[in-house]
N, C-alpha and C. Protein backbone atom coordinates (compact mmCIF):
# COMPACT_ATOMS: atom_id res chain seq x y z
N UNK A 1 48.78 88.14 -59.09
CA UNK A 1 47.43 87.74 -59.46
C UNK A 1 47.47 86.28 -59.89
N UNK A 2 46.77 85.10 -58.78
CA UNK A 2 46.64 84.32 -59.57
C UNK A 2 45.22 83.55 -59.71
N UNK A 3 44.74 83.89 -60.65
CA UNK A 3 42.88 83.80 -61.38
C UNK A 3 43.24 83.42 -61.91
N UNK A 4 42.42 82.03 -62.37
CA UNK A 4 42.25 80.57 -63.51
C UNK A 4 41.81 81.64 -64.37
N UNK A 5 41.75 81.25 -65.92
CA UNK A 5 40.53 82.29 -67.34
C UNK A 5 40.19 80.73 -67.26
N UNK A 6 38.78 80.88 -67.16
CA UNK A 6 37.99 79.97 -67.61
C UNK A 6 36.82 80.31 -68.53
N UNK A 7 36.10 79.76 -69.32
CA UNK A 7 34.70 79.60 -70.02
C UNK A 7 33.76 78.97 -69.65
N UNK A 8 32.54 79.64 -68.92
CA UNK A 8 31.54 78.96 -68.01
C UNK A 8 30.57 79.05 -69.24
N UNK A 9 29.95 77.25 -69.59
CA UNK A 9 28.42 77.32 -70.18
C UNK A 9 27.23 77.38 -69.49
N UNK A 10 26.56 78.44 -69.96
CA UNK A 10 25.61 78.52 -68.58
C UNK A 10 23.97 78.46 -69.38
N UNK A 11 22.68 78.02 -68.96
CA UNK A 11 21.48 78.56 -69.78
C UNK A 11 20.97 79.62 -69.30
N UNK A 12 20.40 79.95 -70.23
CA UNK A 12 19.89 81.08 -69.92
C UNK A 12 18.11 81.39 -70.16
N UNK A 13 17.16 81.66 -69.25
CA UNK A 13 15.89 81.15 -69.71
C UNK A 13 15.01 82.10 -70.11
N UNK A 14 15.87 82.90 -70.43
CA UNK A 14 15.21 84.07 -71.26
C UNK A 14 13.88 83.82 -72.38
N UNK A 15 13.08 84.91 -72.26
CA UNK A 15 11.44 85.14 -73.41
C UNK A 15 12.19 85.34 -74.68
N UNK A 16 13.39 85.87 -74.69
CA UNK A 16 13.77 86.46 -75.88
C UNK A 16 13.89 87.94 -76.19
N UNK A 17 14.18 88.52 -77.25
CA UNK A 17 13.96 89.79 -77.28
C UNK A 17 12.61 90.71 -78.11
N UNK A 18 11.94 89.57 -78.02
CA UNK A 18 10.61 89.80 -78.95
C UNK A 18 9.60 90.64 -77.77
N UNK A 19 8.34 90.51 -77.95
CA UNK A 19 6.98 91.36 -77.10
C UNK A 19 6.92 90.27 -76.14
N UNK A 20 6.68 91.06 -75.20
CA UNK A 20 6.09 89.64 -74.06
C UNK A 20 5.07 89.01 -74.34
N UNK A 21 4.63 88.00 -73.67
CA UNK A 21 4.21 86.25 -73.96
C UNK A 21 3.40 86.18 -72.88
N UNK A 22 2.06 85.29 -73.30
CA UNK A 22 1.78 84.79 -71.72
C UNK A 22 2.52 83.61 -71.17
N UNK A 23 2.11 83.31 -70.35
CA UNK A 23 3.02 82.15 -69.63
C UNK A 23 2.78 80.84 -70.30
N UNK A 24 1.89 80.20 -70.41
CA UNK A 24 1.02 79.40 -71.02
C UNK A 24 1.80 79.24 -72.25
N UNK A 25 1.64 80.25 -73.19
CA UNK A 25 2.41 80.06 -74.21
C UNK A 25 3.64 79.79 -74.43
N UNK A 26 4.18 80.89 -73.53
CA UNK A 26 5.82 80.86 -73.15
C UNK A 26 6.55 78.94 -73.32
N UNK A 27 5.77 78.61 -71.60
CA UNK A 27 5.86 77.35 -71.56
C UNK A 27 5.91 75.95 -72.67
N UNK A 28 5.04 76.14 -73.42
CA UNK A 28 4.82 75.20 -74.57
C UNK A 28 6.00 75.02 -75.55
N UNK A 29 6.53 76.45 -75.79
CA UNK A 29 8.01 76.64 -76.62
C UNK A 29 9.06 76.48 -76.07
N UNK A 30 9.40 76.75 -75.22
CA UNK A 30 10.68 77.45 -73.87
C UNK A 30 11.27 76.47 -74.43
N UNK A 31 12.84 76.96 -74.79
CA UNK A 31 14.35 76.07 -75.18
C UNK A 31 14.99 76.83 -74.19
N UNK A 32 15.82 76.58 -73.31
CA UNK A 32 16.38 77.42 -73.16
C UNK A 32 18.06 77.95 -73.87
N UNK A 33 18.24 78.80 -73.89
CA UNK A 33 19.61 79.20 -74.81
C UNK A 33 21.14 78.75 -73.84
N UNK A 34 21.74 78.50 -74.63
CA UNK A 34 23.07 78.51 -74.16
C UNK A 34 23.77 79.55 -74.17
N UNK A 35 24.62 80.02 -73.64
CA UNK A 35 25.27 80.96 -73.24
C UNK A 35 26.65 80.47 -72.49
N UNK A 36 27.49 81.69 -73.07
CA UNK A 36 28.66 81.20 -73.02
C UNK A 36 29.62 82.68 -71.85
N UNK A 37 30.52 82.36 -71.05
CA UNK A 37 30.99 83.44 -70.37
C UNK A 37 32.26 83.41 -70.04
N UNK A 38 33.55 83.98 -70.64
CA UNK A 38 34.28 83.89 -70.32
C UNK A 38 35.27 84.94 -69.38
N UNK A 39 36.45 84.73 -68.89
CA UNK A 39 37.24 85.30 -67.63
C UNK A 39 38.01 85.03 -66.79
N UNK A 40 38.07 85.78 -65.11
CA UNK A 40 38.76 84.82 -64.50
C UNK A 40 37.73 84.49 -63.75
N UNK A 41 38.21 83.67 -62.91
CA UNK A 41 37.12 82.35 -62.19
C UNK A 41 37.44 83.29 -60.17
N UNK A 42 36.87 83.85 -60.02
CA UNK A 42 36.70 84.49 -58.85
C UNK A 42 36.11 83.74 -57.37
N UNK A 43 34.95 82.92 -57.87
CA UNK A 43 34.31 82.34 -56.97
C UNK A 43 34.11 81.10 -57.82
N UNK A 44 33.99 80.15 -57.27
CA UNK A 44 33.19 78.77 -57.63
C UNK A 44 32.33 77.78 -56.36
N UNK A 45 31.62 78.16 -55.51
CA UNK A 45 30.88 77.06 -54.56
C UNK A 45 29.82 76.59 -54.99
N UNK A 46 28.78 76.11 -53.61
CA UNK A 46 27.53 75.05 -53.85
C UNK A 46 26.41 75.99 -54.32
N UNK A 47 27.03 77.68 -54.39
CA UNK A 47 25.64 78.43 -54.09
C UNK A 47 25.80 79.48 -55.89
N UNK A 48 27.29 79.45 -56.02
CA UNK A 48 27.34 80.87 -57.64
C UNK A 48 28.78 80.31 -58.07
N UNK A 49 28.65 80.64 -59.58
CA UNK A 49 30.48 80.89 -59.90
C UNK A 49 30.44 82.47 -60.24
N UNK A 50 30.74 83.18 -59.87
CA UNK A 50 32.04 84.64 -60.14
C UNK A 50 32.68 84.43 -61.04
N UNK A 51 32.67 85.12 -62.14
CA UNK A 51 33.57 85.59 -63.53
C UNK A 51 34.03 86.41 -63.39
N UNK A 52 35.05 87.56 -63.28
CA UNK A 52 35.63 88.70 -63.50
C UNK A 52 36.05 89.07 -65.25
N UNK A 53 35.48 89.83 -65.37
CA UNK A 53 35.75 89.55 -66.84
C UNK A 53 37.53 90.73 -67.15
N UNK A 54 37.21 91.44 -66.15
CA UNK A 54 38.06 92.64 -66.65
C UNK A 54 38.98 92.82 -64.87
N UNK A 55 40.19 92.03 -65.03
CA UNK A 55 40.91 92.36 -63.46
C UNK A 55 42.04 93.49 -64.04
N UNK A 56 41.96 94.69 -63.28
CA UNK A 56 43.13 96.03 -63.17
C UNK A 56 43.78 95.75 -62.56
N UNK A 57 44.50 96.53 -62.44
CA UNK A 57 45.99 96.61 -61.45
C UNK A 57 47.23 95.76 -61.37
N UNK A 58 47.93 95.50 -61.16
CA UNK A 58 49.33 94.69 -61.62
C UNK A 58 49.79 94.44 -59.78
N UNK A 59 48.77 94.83 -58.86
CA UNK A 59 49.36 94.23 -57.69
C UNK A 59 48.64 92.87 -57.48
N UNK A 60 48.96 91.82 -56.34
CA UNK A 60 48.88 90.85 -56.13
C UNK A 60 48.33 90.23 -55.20
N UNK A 61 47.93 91.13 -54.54
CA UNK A 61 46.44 91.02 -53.52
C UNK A 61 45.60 92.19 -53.21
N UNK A 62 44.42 91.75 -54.04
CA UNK A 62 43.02 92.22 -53.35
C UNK A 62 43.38 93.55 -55.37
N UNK A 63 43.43 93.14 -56.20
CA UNK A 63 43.10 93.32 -57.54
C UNK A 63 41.80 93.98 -57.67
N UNK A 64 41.54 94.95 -58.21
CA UNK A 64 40.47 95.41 -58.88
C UNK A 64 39.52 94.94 -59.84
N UNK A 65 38.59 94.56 -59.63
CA UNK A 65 37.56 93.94 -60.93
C UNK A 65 36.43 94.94 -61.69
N UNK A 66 35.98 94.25 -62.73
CA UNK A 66 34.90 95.20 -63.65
C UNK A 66 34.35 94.03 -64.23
N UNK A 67 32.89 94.49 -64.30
CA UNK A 67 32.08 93.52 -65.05
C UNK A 67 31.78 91.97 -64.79
C-alpha cells in the first residue's frame, strides 16, 4: 500500500443545523465554514480529491476502502 495521509481544507456551504432559511436571507449571512478531512489521498485531479479515510487489508494492490 502506498497512499500519501494527507489533510484536505475544504468549505463547506452549509445553512447550518438550525430550521431552514429563505434564500434571501440565507444569502445576506452565508460564511462559509471550514472544514477539515483527513486520510489517504486516493484521487487528486482537475475534477475531485478522494480521501479514504479507513484502507483494510495488508495486500498491495487494489486495498479495500471505507468511508
Amino acid at each position: 500500500m502506498n497512499y500519501k495521509k494527507v489533510e484536505v481544507k475544504w468549505l463547506d456551504a452549509q445553512t447550518g443545523f438550525s430550521q431552514a432559511r429563505e434564500v434571501s436571507e440565507f444569502l445576506k449571512e452565508f460564511e462559509p465554514l471550514y472544514n477539515y478531512s483527513c486520510g489517504y489521498l486516493l484521487c487528486n485531479d482537475k475534477e475531485k480529491v478522494i480521501v479514504g479515510f479507513l484502507i483494510m487489508d495488508d495486500r498491495d494492490e487494489d486495498p479495500l476502502v471505507k468511508h
